[in-house]
N, C-alpha and C. Protein backbone atom coordinates (compact mmCIF):
# COMPACT_ATOMS: atom_id res chain seq x y z
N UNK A 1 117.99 92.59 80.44
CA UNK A 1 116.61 92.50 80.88
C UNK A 1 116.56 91.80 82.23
N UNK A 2 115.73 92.47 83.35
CA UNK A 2 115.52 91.77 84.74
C UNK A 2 114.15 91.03 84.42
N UNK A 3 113.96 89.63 84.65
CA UNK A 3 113.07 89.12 84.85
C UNK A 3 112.72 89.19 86.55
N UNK A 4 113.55 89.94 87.43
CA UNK A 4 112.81 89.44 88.72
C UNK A 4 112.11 90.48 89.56
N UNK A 5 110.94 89.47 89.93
CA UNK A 5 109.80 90.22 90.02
C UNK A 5 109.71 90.51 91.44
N UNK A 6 110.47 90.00 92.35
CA UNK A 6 110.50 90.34 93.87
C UNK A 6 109.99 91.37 94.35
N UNK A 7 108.89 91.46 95.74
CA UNK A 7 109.06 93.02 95.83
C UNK A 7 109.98 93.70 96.81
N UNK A 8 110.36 92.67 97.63
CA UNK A 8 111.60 92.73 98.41
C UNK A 8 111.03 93.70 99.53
N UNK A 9 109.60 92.98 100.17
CA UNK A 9 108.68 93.66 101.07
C UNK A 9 108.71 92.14 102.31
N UNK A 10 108.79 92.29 103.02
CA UNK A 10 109.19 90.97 104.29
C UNK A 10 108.12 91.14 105.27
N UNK A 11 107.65 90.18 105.50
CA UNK A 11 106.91 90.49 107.67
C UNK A 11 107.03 89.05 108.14
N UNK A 12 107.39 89.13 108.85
CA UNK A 12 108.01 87.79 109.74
C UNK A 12 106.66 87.54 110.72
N UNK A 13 106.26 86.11 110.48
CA UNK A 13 105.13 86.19 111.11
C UNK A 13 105.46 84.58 112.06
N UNK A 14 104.61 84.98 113.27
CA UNK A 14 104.44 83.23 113.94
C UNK A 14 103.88 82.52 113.43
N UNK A 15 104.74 80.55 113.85
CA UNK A 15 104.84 79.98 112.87
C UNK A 15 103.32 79.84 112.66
N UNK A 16 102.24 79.97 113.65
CA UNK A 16 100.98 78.92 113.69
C UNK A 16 99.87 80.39 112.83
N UNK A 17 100.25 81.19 112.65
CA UNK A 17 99.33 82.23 111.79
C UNK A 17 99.39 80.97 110.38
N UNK A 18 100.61 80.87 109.98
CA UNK A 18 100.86 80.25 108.67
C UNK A 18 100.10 78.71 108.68
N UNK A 19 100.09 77.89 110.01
CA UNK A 19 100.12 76.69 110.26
C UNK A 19 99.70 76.32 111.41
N UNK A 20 97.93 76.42 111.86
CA UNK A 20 97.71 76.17 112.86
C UNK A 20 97.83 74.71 113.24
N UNK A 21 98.24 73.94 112.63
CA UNK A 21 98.47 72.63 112.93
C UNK A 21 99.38 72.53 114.31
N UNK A 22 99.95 73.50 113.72
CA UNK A 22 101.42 73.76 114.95
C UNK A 22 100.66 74.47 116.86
N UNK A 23 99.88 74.39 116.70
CA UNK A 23 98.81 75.11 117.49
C UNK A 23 98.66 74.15 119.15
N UNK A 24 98.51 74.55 120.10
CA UNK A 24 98.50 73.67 121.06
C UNK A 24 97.00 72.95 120.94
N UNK A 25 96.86 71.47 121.01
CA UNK A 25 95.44 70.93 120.52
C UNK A 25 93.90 71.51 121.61
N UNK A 26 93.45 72.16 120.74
CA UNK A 26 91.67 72.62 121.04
C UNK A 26 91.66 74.58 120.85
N UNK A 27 92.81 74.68 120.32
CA UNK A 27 92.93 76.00 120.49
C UNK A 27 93.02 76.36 118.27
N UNK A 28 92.87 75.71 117.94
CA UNK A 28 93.25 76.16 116.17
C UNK A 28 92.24 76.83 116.32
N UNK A 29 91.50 77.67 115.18
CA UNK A 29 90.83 78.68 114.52
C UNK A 29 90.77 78.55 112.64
N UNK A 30 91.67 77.78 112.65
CA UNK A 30 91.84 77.50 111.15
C UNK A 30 92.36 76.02 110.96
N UNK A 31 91.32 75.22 109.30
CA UNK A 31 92.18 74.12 109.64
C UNK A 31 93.05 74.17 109.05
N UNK A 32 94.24 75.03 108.56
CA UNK A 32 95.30 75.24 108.19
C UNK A 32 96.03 76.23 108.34
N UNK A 33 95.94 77.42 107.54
CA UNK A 33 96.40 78.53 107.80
C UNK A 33 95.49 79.36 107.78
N UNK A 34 95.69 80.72 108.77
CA UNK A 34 94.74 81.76 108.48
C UNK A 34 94.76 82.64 107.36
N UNK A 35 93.92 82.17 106.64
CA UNK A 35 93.54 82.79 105.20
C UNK A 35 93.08 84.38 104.94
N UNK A 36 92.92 84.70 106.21
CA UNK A 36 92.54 85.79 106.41
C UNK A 36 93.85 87.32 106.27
N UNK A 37 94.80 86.60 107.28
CA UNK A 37 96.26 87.33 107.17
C UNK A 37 96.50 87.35 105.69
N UNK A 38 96.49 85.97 105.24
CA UNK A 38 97.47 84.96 103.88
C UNK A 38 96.68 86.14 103.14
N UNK A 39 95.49 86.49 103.03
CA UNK A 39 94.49 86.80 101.74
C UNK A 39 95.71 88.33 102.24
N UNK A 40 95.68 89.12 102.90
CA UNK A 40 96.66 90.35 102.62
C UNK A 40 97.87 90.36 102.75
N UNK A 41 98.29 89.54 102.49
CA UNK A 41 100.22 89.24 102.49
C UNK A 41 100.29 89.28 101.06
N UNK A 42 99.14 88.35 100.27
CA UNK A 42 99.12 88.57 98.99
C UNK A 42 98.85 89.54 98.34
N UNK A 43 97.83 90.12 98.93
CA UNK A 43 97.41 91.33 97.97
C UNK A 43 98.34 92.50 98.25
N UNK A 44 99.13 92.48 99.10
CA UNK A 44 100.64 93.17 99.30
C UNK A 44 101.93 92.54 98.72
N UNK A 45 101.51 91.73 97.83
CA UNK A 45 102.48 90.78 97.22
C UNK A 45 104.06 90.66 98.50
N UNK A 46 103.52 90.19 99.93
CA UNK A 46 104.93 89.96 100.50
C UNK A 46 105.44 88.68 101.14
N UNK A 47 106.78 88.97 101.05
CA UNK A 47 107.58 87.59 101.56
C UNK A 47 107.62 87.52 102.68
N UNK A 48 107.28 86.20 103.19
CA UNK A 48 106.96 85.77 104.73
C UNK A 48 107.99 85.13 105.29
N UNK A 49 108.95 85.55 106.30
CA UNK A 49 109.83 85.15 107.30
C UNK A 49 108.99 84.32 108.13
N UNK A 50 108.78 82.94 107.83
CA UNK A 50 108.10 81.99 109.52
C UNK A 50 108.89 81.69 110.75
N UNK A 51 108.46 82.60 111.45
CA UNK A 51 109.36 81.96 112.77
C UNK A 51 108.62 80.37 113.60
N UNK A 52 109.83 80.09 113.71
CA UNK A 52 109.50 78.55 114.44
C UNK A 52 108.39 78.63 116.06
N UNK A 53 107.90 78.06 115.79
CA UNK A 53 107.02 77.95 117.49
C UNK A 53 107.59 77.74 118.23
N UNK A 54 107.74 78.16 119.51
CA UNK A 54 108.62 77.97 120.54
C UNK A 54 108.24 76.76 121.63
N UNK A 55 106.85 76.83 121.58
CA UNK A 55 106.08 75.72 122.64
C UNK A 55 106.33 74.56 122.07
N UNK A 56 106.84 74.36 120.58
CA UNK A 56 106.66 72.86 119.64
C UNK A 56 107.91 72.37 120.30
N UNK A 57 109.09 73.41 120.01
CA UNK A 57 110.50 73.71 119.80
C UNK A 57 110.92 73.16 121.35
N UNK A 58 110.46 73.97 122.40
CA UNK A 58 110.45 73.50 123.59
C UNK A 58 109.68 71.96 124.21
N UNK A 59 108.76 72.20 124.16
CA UNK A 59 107.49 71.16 124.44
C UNK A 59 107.51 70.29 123.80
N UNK A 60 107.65 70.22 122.45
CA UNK A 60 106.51 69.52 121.69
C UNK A 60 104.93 69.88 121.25
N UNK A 61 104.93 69.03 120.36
CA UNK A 61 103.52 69.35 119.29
C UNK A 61 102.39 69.12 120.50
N UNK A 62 102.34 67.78 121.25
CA UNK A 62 101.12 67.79 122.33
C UNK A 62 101.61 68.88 123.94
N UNK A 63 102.45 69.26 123.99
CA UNK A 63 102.77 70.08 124.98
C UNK A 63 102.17 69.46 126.13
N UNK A 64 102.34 68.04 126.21
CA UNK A 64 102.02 67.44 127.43
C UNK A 64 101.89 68.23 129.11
N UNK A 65 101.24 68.79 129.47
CA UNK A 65 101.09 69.36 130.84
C UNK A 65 101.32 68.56 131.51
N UNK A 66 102.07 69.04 132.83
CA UNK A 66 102.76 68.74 133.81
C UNK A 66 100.99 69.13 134.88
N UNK A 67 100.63 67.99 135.63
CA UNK A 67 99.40 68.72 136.03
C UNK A 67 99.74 70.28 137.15
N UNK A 68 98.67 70.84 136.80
CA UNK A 68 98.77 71.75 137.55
C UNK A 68 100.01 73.12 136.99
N UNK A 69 100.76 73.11 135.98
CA UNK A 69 101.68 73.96 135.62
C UNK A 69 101.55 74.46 134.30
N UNK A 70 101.02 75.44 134.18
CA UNK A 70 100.68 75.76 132.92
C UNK A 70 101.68 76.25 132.25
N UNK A 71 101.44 76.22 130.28
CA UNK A 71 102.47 75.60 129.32
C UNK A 71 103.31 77.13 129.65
N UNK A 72 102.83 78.52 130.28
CA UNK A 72 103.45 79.98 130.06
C UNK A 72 104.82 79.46 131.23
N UNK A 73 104.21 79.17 132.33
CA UNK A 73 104.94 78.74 133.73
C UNK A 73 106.21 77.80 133.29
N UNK A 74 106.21 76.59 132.04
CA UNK A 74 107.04 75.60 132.09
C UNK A 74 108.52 76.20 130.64
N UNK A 75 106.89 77.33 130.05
CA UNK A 75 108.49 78.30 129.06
C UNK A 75 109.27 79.03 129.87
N UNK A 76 108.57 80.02 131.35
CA UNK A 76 109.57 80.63 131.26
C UNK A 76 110.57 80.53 132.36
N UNK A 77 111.18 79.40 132.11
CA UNK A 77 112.29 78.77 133.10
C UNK A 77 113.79 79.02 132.58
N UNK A 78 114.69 79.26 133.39
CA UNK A 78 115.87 79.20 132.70
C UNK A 78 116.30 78.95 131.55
N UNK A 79 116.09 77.15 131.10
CA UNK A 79 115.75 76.60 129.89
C UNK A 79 115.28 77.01 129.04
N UNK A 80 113.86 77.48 129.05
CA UNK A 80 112.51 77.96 128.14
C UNK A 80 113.52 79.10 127.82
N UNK A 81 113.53 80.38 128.88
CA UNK A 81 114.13 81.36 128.12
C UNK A 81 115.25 81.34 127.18
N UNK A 82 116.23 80.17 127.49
CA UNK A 82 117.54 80.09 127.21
C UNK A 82 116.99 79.43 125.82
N UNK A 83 116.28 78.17 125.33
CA UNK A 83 115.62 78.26 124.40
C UNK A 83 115.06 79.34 123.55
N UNK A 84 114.32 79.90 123.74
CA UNK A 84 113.75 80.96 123.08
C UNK A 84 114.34 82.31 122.79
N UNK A 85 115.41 82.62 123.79
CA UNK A 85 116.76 83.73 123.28
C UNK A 85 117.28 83.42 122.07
N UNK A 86 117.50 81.59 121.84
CA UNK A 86 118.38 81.31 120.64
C UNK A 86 117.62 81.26 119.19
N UNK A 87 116.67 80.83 119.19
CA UNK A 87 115.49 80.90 118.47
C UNK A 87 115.49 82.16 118.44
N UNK A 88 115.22 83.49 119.20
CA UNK A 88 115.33 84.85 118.39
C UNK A 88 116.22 85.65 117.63
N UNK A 89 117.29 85.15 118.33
CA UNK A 89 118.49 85.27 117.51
C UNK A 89 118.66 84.66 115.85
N UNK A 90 118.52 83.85 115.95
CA UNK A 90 118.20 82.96 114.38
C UNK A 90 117.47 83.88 113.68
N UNK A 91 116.07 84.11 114.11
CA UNK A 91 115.30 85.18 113.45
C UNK A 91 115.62 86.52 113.08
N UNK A 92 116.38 87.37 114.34
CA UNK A 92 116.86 88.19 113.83
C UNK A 92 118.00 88.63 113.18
N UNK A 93 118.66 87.42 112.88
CA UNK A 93 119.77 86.89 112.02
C UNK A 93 118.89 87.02 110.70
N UNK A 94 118.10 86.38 110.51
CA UNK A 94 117.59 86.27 109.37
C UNK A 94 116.84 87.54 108.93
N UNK A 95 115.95 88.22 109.52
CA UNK A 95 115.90 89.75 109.75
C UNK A 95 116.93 90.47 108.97
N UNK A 96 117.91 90.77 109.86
CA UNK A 96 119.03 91.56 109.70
C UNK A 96 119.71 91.49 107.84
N UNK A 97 119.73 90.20 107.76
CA UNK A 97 120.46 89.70 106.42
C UNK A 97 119.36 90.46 105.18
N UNK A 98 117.98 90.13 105.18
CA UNK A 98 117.21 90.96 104.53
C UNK A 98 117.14 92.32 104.35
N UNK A 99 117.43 93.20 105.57
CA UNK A 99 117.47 94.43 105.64
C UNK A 99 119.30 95.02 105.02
N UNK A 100 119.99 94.42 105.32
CA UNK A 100 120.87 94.33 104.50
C UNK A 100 121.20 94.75 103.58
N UNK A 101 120.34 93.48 102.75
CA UNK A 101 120.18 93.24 101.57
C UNK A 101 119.25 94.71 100.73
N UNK A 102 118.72 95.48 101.41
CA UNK A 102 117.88 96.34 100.72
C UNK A 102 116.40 95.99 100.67
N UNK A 103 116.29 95.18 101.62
CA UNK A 103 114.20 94.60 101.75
C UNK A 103 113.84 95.28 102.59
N UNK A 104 112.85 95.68 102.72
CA UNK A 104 111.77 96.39 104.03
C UNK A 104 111.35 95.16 104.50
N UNK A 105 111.56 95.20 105.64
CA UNK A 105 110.92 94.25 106.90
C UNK A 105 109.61 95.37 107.18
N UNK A 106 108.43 94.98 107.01
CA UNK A 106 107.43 95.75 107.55
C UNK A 106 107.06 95.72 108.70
N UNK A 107 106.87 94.28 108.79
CA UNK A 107 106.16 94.39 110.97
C UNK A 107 106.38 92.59 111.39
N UNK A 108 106.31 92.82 112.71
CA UNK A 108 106.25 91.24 112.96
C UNK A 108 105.05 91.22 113.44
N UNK A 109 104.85 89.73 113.26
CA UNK A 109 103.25 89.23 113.75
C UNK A 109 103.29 88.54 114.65
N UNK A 110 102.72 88.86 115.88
CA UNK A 110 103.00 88.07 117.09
C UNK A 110 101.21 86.83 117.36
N UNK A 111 101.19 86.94 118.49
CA UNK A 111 100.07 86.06 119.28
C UNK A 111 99.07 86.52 119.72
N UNK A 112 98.44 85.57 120.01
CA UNK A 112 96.84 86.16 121.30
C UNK A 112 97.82 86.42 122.43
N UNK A 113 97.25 86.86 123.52
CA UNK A 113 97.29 87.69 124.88
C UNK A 113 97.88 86.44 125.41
N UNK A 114 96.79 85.12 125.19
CA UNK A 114 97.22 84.12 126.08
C UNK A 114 98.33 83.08 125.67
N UNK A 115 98.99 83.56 124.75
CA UNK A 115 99.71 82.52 123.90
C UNK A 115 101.39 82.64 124.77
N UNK A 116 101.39 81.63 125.44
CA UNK A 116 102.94 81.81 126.96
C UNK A 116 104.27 82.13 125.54
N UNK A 117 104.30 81.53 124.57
CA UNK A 117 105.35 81.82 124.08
C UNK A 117 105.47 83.33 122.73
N UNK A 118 104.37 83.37 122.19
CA UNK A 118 104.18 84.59 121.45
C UNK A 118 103.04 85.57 121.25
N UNK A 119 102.76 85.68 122.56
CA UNK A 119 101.74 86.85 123.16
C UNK A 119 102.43 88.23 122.34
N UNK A 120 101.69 89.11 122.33
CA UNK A 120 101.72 90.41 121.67
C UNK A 120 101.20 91.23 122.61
N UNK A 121 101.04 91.91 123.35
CA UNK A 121 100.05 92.87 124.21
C UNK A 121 99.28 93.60 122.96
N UNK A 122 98.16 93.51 123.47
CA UNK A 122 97.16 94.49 122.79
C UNK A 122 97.78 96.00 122.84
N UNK A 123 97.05 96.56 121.16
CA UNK A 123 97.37 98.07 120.98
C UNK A 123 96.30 98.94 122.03
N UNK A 124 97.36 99.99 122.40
CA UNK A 124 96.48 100.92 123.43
C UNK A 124 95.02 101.15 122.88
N UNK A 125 94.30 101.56 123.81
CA UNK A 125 93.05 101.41 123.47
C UNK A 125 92.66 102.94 122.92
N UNK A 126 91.65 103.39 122.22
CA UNK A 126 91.53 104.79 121.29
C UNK A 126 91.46 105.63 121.94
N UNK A 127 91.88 105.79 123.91
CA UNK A 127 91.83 106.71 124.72
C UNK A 127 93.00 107.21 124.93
N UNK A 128 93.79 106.15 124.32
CA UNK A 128 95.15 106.08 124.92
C UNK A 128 95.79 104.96 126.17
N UNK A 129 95.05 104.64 126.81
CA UNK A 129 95.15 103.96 128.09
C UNK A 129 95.29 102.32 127.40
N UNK A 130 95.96 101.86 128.52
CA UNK A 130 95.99 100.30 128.17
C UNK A 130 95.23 99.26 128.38
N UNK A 131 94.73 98.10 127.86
CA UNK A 131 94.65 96.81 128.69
C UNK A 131 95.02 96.32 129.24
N UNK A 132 94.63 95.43 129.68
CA UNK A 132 95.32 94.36 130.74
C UNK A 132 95.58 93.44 130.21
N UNK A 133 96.34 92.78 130.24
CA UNK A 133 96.87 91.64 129.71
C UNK A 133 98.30 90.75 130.70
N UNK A 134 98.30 89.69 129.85
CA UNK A 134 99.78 88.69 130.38
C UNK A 134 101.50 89.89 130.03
N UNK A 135 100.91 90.62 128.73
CA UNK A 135 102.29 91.15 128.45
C UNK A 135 102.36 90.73 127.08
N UNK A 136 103.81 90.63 127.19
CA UNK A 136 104.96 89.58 125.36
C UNK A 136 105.28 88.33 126.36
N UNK A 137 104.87 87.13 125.47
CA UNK A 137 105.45 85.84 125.71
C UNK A 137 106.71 85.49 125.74
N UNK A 138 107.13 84.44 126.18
CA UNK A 138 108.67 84.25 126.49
C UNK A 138 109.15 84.37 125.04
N UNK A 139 109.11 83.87 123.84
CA UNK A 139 109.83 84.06 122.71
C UNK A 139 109.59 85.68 122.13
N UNK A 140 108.37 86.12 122.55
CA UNK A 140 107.93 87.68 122.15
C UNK A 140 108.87 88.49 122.68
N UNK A 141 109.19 88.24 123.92
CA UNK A 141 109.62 89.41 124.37
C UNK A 141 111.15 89.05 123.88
N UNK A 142 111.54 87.61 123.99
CA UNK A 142 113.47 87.72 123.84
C UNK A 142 113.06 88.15 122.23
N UNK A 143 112.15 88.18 121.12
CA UNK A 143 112.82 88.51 119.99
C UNK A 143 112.60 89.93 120.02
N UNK A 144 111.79 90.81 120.69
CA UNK A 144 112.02 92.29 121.32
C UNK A 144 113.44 92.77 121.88
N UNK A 145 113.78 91.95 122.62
CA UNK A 145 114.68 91.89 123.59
C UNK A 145 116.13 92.18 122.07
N UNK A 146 115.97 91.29 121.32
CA UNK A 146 117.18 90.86 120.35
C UNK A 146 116.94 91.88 119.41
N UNK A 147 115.92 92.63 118.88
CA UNK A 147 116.02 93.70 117.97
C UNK A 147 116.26 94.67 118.16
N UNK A 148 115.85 95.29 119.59
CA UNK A 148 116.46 96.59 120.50
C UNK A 148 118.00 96.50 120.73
N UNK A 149 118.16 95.42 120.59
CA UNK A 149 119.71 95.37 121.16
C UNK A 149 120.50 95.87 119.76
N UNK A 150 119.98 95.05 118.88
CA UNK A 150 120.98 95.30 117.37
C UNK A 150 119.97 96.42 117.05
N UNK A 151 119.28 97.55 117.65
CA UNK A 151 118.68 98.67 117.47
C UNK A 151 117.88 99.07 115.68
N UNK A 152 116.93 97.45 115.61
CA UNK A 152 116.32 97.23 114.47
C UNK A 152 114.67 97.63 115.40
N UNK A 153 114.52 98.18 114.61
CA UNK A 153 113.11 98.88 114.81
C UNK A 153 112.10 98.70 113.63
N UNK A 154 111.26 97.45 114.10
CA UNK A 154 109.83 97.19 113.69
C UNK A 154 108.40 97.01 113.87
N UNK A 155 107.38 97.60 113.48
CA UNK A 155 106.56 97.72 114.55
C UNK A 155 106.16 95.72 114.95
N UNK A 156 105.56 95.26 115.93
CA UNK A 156 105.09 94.67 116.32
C UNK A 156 103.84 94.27 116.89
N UNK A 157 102.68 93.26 116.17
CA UNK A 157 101.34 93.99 116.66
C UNK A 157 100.77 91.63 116.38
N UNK A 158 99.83 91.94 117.88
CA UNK A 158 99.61 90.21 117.70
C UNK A 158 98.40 90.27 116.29
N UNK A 159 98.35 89.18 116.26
CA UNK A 159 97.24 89.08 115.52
C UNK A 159 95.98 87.94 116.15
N UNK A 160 95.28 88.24 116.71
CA UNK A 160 94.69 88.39 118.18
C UNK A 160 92.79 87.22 117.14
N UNK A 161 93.55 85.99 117.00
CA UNK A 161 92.04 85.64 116.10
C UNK A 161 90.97 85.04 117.47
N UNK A 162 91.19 84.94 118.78
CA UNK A 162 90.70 84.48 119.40
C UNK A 162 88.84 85.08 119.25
N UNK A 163 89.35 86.47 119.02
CA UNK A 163 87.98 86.96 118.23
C UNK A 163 87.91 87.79 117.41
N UNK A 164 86.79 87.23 116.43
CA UNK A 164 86.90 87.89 115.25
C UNK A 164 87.09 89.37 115.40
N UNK A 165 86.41 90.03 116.07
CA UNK A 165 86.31 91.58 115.96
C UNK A 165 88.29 92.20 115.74
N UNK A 166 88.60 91.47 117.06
CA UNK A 166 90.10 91.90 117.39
C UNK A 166 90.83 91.46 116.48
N UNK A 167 90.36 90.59 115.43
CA UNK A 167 91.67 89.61 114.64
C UNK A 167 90.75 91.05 113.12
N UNK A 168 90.24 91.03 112.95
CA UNK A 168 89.91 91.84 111.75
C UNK A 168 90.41 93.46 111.89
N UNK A 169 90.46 94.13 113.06
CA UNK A 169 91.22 95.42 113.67
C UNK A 169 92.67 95.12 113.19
N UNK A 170 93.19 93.61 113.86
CA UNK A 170 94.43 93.37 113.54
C UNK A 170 95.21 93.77 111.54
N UNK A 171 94.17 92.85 110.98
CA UNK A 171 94.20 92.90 110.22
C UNK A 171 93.75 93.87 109.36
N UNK A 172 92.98 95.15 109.82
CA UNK A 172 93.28 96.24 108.77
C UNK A 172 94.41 96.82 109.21
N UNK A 173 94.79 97.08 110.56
CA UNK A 173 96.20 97.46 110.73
C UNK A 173 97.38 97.15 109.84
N UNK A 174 97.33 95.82 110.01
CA UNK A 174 98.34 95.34 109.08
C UNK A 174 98.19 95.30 107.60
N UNK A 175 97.25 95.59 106.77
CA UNK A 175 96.51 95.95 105.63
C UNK A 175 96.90 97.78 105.18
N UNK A 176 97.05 98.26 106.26
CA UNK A 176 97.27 99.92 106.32
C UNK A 176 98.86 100.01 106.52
N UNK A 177 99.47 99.12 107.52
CA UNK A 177 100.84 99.66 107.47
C UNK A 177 101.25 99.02 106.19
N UNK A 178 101.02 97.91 105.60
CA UNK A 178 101.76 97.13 104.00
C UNK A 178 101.28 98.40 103.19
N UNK A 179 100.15 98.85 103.08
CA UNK A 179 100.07 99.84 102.07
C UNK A 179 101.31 100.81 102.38
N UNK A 180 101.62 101.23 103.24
CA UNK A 180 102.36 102.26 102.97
C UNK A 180 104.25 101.78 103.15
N UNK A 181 104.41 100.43 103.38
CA UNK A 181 105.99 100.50 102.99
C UNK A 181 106.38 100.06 101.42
């Protein structure tokens, strides 16, 4: 008899979706975690890969500003990147070992637009055409950077709570792709 109930369904999400504490201070949306994601991770019964924050990891929790140099400008320096390459690696170490193993990795969950270390670019718009935006943040893009390379293919989509409209789009997206892995 198997007692285990796993569904062996994964999405690797940033750390501050789980834990806005981790959040640079005046910017949270939640005073803990966003319950909103959490409420369909559950009802998809899936296991959450947290990736570490990169601005904490780098910076620190107050991300003390340097005046005049903003926190995107001070990640993506030699350092910052060289930081945040290794940090993706870890992740997609940990990635990889799951898929492995026989788990579906469904999607990763990235950032707002403005977030220097795990920005997501917005999904094309229903014309087809793009926004404008900053891009993928310095840790966004090296853990892009690290899954193309070991040619792991997942979709990737921010989860954008800066406003509700865009964070609830987010979230039937991600509500529609769990239904179907």
């Amino acid at each position: 008899m198997n007692d285990d109930l796993r569904s062996r369904k994964m999405v690797a999400v940033i750390n501050c979706v789980l834990n806005h504490n981790a959040r640079v201070p005046g910017s949270a949306k939640y005073p803990g975690m966003n319950h909103d994601v959490v409420d369909v991770l559950r009802k998809h019964e899936v296991g959450v890969i947290q990736m570490p924050c990169p601005e904490m990891v780098f910076l620190g929790l107050s991300r003390m500003k340097e005046l005049g140099v903003p926190v995107r400008d001070r990640m993506n320096t030699p350092e910052g990147r060289s930081r945040c390459e290794e940090l993706s690696v870890s992740v997609v170490d940990t990635i990889e070992e799951y898929l492995r193993n026989g788990y579906t990795v469904a999607a990763v969950l990235g950032g707002n637009e403005g977030s220097p270390g795990c920005a997501v670019p917005p999904p094309p718009t229903e014309d087809g055409g793009q926004t404008s935006g900053h891009g993928f943040g310095v840790f966004t893009q090296a853990l892009l950077d690290e899954l193309r390379r070991r040619n792991i293919q997942i979709p990737i989509r921010a989860i954008r709570d800066e406003a509700r409209e865009t964070m609830l789009a987010d979230i039937e997206w991600l509500d529609h792709t769990l239904a179907g892995s």
